[in-house]
Protein backbone atom coordinates (compact mmCIF):
# COMPACT_ATOMS: atom_id res chain seq x y z
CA UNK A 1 -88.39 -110.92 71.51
CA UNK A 2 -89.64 -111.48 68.23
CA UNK A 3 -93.75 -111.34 67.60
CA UNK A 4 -95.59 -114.93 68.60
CA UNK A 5 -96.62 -117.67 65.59
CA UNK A 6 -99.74 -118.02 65.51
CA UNK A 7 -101.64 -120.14 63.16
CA UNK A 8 -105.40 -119.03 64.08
CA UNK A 9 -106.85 -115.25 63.02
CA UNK A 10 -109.01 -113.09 65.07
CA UNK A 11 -111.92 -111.48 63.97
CA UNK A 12 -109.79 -108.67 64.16
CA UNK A 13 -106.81 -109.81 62.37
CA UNK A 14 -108.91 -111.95 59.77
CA UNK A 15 -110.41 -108.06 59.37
CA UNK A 16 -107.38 -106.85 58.51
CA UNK A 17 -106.30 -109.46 56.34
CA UNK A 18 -109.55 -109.49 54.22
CA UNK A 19 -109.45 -105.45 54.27
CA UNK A 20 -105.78 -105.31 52.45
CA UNK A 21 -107.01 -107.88 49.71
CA UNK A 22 -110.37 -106.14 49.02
CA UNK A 23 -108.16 -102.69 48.89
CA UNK A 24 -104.78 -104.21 47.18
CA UNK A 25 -105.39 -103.10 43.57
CA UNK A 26 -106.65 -99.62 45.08
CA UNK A 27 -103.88 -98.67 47.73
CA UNK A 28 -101.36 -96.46 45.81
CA UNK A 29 -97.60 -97.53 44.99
CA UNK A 30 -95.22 -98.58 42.40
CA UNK A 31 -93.62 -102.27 42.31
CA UNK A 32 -91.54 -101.54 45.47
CA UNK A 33 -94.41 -99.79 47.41
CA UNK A 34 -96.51 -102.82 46.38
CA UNK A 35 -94.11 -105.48 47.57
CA UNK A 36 -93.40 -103.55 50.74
CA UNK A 37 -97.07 -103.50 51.96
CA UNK A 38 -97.46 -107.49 50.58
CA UNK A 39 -94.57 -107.94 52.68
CA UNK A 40 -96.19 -105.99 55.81
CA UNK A 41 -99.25 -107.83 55.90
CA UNK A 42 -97.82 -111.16 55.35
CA UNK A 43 -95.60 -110.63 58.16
CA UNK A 44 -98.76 -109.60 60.62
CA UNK A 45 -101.30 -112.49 59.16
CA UNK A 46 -98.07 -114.72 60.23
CA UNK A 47 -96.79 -113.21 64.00
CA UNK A 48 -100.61 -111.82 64.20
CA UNK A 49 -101.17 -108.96 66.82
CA UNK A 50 -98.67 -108.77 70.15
CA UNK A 51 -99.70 -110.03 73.31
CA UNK A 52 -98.98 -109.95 76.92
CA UNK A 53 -95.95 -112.52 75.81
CA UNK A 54 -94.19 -109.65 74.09
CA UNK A 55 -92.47 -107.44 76.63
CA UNK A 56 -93.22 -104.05 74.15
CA UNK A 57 -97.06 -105.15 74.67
CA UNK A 58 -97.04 -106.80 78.26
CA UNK A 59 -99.58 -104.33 79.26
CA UNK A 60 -101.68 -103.94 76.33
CA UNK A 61 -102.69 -107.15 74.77
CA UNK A 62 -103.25 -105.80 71.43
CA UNK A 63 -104.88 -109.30 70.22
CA UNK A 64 -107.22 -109.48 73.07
CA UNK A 65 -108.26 -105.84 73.03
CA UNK A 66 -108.70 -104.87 69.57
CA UNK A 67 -112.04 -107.26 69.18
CA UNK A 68 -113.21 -105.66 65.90
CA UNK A 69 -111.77 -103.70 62.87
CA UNK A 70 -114.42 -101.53 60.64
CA UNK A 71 -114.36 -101.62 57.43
CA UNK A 72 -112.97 -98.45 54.93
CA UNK A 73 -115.23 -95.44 55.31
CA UNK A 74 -116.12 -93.18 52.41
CA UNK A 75 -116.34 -89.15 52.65
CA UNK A 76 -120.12 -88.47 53.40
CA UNK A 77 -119.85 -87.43 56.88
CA UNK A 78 -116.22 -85.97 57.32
CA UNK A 79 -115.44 -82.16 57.50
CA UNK A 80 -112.50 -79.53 58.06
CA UNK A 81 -112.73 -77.97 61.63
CA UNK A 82 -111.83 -74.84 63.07
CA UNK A 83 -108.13 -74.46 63.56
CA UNK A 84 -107.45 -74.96 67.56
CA UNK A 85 -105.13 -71.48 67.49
CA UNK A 86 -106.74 -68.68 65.81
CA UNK A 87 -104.79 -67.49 62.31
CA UNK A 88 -102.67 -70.89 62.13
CA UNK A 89 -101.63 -72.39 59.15
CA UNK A 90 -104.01 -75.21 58.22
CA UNK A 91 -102.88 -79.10 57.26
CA UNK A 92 -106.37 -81.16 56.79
CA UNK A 93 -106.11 -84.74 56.20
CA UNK A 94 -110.08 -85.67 55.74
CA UNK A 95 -111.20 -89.46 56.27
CA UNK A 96 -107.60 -90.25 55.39
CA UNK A 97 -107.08 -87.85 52.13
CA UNK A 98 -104.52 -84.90 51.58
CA UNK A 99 -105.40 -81.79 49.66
CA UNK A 100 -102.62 -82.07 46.95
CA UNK A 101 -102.95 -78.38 46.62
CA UNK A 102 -102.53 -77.36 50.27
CA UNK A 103 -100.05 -74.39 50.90
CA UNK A 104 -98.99 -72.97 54.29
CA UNK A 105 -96.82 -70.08 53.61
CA UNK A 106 -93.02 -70.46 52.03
CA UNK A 107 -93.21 -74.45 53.24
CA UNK A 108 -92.56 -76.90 50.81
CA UNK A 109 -95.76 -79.23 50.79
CA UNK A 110 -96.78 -81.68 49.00
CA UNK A 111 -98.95 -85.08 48.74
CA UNK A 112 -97.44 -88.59 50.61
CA UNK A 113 -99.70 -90.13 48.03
CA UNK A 114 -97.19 -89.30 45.53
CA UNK A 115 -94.59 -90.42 47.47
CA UNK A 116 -95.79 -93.78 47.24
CA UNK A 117 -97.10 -93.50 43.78
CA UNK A 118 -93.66 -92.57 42.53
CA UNK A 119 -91.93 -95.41 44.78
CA UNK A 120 -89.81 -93.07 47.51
CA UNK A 121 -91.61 -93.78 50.20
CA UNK A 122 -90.61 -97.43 49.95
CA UNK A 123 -87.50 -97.29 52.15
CA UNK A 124 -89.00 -95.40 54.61
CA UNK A 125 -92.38 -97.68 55.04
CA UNK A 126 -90.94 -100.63 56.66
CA UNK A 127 -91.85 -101.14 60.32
CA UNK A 128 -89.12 -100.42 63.16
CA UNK A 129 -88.75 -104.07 64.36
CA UNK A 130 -90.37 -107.55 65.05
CA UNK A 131 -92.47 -106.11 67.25
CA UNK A 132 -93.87 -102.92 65.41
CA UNK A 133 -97.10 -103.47 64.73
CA UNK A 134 -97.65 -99.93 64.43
CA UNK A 135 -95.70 -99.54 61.88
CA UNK A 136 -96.90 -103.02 60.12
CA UNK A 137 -100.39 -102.08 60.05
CA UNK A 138 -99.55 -98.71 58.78
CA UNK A 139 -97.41 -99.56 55.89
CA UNK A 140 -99.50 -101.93 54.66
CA UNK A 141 -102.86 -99.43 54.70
CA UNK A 142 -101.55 -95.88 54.45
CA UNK A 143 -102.61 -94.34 51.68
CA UNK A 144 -102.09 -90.72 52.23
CA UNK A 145 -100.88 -87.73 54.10
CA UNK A 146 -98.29 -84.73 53.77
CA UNK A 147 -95.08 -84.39 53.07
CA UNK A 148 -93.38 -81.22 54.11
CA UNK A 149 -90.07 -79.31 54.52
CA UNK A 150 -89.30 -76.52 56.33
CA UNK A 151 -86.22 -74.27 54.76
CA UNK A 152 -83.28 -73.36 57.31
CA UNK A 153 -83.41 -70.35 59.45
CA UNK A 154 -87.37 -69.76 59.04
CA UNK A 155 -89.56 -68.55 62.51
CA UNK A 156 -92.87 -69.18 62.24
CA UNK A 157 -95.16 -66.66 63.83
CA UNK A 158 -98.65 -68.79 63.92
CA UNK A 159 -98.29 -72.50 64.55
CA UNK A 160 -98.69 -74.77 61.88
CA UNK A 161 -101.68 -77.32 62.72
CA UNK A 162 -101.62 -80.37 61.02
CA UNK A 163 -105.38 -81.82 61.51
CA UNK A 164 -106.07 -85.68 60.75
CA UNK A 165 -109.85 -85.51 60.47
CA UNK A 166 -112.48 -88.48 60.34
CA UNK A 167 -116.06 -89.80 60.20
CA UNK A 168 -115.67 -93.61 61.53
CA UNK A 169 -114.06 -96.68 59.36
CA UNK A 170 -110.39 -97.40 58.81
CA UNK A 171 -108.03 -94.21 58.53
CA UNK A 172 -104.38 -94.38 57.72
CA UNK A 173 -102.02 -91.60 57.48
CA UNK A 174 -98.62 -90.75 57.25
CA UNK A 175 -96.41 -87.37 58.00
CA UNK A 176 -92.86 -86.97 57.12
CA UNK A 177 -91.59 -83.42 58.45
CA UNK A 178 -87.75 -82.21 57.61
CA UNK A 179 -86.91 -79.07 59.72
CA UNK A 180 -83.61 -77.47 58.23
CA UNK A 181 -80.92 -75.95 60.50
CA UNK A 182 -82.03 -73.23 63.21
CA UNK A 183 -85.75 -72.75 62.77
CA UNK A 184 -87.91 -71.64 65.42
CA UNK A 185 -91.56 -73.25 64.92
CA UNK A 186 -94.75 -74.62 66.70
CA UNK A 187 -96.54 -77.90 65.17
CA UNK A 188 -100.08 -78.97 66.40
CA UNK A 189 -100.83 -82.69 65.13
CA UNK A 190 -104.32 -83.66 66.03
CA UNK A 191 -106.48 -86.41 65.52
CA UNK A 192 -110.26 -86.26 66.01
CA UNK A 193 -113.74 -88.18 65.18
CA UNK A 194 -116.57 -85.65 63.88
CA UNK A 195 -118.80 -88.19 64.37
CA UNK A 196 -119.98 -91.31 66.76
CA UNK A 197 -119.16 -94.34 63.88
CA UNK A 198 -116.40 -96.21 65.21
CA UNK A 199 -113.21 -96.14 63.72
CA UNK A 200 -109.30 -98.04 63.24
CA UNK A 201 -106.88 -95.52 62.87
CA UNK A 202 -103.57 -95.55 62.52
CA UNK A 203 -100.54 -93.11 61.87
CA UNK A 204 -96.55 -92.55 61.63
CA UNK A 205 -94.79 -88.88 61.92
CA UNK A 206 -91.62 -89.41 60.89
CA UNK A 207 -89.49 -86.23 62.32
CA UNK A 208 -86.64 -84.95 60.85
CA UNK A 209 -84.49 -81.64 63.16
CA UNK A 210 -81.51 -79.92 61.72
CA UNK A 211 -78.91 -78.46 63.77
CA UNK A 212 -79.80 -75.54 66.04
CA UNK A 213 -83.63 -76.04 65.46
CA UNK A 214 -86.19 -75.11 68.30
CA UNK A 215 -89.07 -76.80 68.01
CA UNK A 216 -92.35 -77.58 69.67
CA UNK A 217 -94.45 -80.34 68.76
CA UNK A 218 -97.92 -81.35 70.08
CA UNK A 219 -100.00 -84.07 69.81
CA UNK A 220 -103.40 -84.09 70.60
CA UNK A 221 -105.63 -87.01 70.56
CA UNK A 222 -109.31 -86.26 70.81
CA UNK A 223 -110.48 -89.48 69.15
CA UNK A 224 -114.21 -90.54 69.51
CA UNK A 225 -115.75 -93.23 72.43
CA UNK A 226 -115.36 -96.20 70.31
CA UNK A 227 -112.34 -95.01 67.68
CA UNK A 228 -109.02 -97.30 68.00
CA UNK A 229 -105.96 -95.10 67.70
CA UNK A 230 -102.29 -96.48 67.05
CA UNK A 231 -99.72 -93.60 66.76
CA UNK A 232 -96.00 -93.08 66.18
CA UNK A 233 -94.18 -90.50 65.94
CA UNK A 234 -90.15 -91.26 64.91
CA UNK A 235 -87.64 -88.34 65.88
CA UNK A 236 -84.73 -87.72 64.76
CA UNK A 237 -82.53 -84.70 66.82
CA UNK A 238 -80.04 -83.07 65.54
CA UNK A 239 -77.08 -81.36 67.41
CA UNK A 240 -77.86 -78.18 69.49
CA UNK A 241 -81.09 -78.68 68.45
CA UNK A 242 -84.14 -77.98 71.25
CA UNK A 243 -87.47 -80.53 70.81
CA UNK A 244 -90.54 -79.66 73.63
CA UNK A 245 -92.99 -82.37 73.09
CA UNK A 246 -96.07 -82.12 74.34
CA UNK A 247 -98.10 -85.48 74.00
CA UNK A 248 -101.80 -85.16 75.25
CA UNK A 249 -104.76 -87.96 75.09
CA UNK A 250 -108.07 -86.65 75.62
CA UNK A 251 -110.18 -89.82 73.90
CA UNK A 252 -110.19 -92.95 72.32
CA UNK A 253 -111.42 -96.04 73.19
CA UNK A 254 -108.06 -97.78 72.85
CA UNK A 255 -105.09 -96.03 72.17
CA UNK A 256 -101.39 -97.13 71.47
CA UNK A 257 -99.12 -94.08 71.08
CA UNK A 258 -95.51 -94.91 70.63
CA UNK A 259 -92.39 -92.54 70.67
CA UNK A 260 -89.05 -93.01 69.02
CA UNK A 261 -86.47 -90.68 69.48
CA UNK A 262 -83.34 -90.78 68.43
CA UNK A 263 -81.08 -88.18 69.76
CA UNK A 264 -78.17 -88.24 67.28
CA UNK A 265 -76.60 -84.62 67.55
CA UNK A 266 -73.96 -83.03 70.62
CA UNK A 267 -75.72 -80.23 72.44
CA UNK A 268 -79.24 -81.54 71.61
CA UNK A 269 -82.23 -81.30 74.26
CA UNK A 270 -85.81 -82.97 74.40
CA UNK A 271 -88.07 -82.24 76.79
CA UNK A 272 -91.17 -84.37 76.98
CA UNK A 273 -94.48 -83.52 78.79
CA UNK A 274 -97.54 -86.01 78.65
CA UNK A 275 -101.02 -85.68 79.62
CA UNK A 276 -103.19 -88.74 79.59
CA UNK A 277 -107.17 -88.02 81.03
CA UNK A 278 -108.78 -91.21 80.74
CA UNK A 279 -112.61 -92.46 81.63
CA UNK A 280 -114.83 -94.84 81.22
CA UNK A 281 -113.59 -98.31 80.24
CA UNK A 282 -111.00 -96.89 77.98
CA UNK A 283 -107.50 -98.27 77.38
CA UNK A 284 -104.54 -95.92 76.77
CA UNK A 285 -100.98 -96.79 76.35
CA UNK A 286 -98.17 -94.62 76.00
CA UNK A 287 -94.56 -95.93 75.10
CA UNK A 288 -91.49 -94.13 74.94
CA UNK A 289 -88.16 -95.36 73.55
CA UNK A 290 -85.16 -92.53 73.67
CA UNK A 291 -81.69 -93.13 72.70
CA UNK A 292 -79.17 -90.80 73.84
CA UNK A 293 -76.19 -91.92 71.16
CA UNK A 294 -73.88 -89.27 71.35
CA UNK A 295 -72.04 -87.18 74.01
CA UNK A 296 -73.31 -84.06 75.84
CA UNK A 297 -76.89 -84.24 75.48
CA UNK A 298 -80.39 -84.27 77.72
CA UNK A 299 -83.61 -84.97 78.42
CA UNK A 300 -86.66 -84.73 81.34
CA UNK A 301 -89.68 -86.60 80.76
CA UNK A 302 -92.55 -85.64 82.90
CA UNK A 303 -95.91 -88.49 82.63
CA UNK A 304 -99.22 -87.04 84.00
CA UNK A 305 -102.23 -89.19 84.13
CA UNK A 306 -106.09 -88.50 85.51
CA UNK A 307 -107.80 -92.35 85.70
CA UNK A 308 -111.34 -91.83 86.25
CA UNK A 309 -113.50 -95.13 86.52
CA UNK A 310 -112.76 -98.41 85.03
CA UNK A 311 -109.70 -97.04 82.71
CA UNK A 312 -106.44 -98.43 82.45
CA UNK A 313 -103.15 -96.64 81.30
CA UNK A 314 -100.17 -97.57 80.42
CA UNK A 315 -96.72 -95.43 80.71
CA UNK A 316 -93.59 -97.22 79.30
CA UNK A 317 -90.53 -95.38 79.19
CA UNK A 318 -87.29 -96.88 77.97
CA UNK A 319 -84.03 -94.30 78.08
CA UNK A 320 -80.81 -96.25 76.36
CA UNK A 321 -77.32 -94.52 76.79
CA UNK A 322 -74.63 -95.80 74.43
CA UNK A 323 -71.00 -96.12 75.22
CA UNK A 324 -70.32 -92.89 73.51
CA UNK A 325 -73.27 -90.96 75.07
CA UNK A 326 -71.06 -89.29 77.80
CA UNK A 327 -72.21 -86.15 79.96
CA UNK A 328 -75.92 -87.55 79.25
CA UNK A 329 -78.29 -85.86 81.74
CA UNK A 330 -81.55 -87.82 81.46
CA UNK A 331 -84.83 -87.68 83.78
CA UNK A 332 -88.06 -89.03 83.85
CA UNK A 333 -90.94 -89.09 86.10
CA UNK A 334 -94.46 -90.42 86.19
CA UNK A 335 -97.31 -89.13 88.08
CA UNK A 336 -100.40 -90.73 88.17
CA UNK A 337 -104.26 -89.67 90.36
CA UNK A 338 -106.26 -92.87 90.72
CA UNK A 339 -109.84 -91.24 91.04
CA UNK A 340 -111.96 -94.41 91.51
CA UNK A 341 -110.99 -98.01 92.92
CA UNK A 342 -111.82 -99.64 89.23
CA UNK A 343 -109.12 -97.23 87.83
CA UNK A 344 -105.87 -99.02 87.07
CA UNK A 345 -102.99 -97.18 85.90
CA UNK A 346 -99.39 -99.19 85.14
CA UNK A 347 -96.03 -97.59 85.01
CA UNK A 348 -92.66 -99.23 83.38
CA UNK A 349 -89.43 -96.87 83.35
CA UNK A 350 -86.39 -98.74 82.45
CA UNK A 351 -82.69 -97.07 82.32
CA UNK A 352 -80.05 -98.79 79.77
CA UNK A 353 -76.64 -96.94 80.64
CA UNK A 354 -74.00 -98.19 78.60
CA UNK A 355 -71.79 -94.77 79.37
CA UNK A 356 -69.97 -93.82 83.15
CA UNK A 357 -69.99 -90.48 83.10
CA UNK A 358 -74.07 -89.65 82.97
CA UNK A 359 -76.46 -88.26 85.48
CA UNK A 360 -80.12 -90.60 84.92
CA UNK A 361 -82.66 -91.04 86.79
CA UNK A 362 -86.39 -91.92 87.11
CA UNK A 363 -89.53 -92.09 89.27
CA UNK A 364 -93.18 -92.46 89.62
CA UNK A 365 -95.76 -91.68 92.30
CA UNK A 366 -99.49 -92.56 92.29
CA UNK A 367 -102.26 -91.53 94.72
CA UNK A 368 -105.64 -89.83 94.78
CA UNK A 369 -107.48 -86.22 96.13
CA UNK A 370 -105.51 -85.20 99.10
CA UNK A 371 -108.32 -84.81 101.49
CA UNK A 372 -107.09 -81.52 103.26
CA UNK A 373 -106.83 -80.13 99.84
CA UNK A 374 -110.68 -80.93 99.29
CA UNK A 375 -111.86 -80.25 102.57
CA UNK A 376 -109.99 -76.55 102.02
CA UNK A 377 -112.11 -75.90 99.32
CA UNK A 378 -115.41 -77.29 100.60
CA UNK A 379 -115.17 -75.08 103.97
CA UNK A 380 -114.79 -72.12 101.11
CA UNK A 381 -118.33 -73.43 99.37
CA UNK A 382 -116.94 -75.08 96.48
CA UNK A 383 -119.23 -78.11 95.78
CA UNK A 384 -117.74 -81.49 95.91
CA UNK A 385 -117.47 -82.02 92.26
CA UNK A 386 -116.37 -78.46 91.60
CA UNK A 387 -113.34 -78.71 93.90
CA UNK A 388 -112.78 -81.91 92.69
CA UNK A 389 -112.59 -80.64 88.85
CA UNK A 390 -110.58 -77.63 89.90
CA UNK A 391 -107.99 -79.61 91.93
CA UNK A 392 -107.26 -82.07 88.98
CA UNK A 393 -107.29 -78.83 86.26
CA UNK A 394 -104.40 -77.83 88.82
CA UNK A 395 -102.62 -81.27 88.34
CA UNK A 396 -102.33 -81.21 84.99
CA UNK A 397 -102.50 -77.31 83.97
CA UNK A 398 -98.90 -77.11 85.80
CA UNK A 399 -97.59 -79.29 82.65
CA UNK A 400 -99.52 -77.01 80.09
CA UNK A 401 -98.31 -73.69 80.92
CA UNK A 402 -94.98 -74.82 80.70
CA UNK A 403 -95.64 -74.00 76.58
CA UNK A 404 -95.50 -70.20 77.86
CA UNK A 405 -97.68 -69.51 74.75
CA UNK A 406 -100.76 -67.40 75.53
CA UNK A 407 -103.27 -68.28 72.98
CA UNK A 408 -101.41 -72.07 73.12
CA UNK A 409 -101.82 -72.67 76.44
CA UNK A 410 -105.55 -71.25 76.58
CA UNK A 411 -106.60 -73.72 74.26
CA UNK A 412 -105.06 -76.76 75.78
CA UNK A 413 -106.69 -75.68 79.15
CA UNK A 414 -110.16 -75.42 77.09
CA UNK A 415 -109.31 -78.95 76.16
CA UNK A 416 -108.77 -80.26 79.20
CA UNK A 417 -111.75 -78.52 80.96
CA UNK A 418 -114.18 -79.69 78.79
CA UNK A 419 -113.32 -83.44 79.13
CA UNK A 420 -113.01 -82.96 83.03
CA UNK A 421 -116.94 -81.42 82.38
CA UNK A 422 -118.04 -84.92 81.11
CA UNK A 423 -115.76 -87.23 83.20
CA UNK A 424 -114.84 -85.26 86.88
C-alpha cells in the first residue's frame, strides 16, 4: 500500500517542509545529491507522514504522534562521551557532524559528507519504498556521518563504538559499513541526548557482510525524554557469514527503529536479540523485515519488552522465504511484561513462505510479576520494589549475556539497571 494523499500539512510536516527550504542551499551534494533530496521531500510534502491506514504504520500513527519538529541545533551544548567499553575505538558524530580526520586503527574511514559532496552517495540515498519514511526524511536532511571499510580477514580485539552524539534540534546521520570476507569484529552504534532540549533525529546504517564474516552489532538507544528517534539499519549477509544483533531501547520519547535484512548468501546466520524498557508515556516501535532469498540459511529472533506505565510498544516482525530459500530454519518469538494496567504493548509476526522444504515458526507471550516469584523474595526481606527490579533485571539480563563478552555484557547490564533505578 502506497503512502495516503493528503492535501493539508501538519505542524509537523509543514516543519519539515519549511526546515529543507531554509537549509536547501546549505545541505551538501552535487546536482544528483541535490535532485535526490528535492525529490525526497516532494514526495513526503505530497503522501505526508504514514498513518494507521498504512499497514507498515498501523500501530504507530506517525502523523498523529509526531506533533512537533525542532528546528536545526547549533554546537554550543554537544560533547564527546566516554566510550561505553573501556580502550574501544572511538566514532563521534557530534550534533550531526563527522570528524573528517577520525582514525580507528588499519580501517578505512572517511567523511559521508564527502560522499554526498562528490555525488556517490546519490544511488544509495533513495528511500526503500512508498512507505519509507525513514528513509525519506533522512535523505532529504542527512548531512553527515562515516563511511568505513573494514579489509578481509581483520579481528578486532576492542569493539569499535560508533557514538551519534546530540544537544536537542534536528540531527541526521548516515553510516555505510563494508565488512570484507571473514572478519571477526564487535560494533557499538549508539545514540544519546547530553542534554534535556528536545530533539528529531533520524538515521540509516547501511550494512554491508562479506563471506565468512562474524559479526556483532549493537544498537543502543539512550535518547532523551522528549527526543524523536527514527532508525534503520539495512543488512546485507553474505554466505557463511554469522550476524548477532543486539537491538536495545533504553529512551526516547517516540521511537521508530526499522530493520532490513537481506540474507543473500548459502550458509549465512542472523541471530537477533531485542530489548525494549519503556516508561512513562513513551512510544516505541520496532519493525523487522528479513528475507531469507537463498537456500540453506537461518535465523531466531528473540523480542523482550519491560512496559512500565502508560507506554506503548510496538514489535513487527515480517520473515519472507522465497521459492529458492530451501532448508530455511527461521524462528521468532516475542515476550512482553505488562507492569501497570495503562501499559499497552502490540505484537505483529507474520511468516511469508514461498519455499516447501523450511522449518518457521513464531510466537509471543505477554503477562506480568509472577506472584510466587515475588512473594519468594519478599519472605527473604527483599522490599517490594527491590524484588520487583531484580526479577525484571532477570528477564531481560538472560538476552544480554548471550554476548558472552565480559566487559560487553557488564556494561549493557549497567544500562539496563540504571533505567530500571528511575522507572521499576
Amino acid at each position: 500500500m502506497n503512502m495516503q494523499t493528503t492535501s493539508r500539512l501538519t505542524a509537523a510536516e509543514a516543519a519539515l517542509v519549511e526546515a529543507f527550504n531554509n537549509q536547501f542551499g546549505e545541505l551538501p551534494g552535487d546536482g544528483a545529491v541535490t535532485a535526490t533530496r528535492d525529490r525526497l521531500l516532494d514526495d513526503l510534502k505530497k503522501g505526508g507522514l504514514p498513518t494507521r491506514r498504512i499497514e507498515a504504520w498501523h500501530y504507530t500513527d506517525l502523523k498523529n504522534l509526531l506533533r512537533e519538529v525542532p528546528a536545526t541545533a547549533g554546537d554550543a551544548a554537544s560533547k564527546e562521551i566516554e566510550p561505553l567499553i573501556e580502550g574501544s575505538s572511538v566514532l563521534s558524530i557530534v550534533q550531526g557532524h563527522a570528524d573528517p580526520s577520525a582514525r580507528a586503527g588499519d580501517l578505512e574511514i572517511s567523511s559521508y559528507a564527502q560522499r554526498l559532496i562528490d555525488g556517490s552517495a546519490a544511488a544509495a540515498l533513495g528511500a526503500l519504498g512508498a512507505d519509507d519514511a525513514v528513509g525519506r526524511i533522512n535523505g532529504s536532511f542527512v548531512r553527515d556521518g562515516y563511511v568505513v571499510d573494514i579489509p578481509a580477514k581483520i579481528e578486532f580485539d576492542k569493539p569499535l563504538e560508533i557514538d551519534v552524539v546530540h544537544a536537542g534540534g534536528q540531527i541526521h546521520t548516515r553510516l555505510p559499513v563494508s565488512f570484507g570476507e571473514n572478519v571477526k569484529a564487535t560494533v557499538i552504534e549508539r545514540h544519546l541526548s547530553v542534554t534535556g532540549d528536545a530533539a528529531f533525529v533520524s538515521h540509516v546504517s547501511d550494512i554491508t557482510i562479506g563471506e565468512g564474516t562474524e559479526l556483532i552489532w549493537i544498537i543502543l538507544q539512550q535518547q532523551g525524554r522528549e527526543d524523536t528517534h527514527l532508525g534503520q539499519i539495512r543488512i546485507d549477509l553474505g554466505a557463511n557469514a554469522k550476524l548477532k544483533l543486539f537491538v536495545i531501547n533504553a529512551g526516547g520519547k517516540l521511537v521508530r527503529q526499522e530493520l532490513h535484512i537481506k540474507v543473500t548468501g548459502e550458509g549465512a546466520d542472523l541471530t537477533l536479540r531485542g530489548i525494549n524498557l519503556l516508561g512513562g508515556d513513551t512510544h516505541t516501535d520496532v519493525t523487522m523485515v528479513l528475507g531469507h532469498n537463498v537456500p540453506h540459511t537461518g535465523s531466531t529472533e528473540i523480542i523482550r519488552n519491560v512496559v512500565f506505565d502508560r507506554a506503548k510498544g510496538v514489535f513487527q516482525g515480517m520473515i519472507r522465504v522465497a521459492p529458492d530459500a530451501q532448508k530455511t530454519d527461521a524462528k521468532m518469538s516475542c515476550n512482553t511484561l505488562l507492569m501497570s494496567d495503562d501499559a499497552d504493548f502490540s505484537t505483529k509476526p507474520e511468516l511469508e513462505i514461498f519455499a516447501d522444504d523450511v522449518q518457521c515458526g513464531h510466537g509471543a507471550t505477554v503477562t506480568d510479576i509472577d506472584d510466587n516469584h515475588l512473594f519468594y523474595m519478599m519472605a527473604r526481606g527483599v522490599p517490594e520494589n527491590k524484588a520487583r527490579a531484580m526479577l525484571v533485571n532477570a528477564f531481560v539480563a538472560e538476552i544480554i549475556e548471550e554476548l558472552e563478552d565480559e566487559a560487553l555484557v557488564e556494561a549493557l547490564e549497567g544500562v539496563i539497571s540504571v533505567w530500571l533505578e528511575k522507572h521499576a
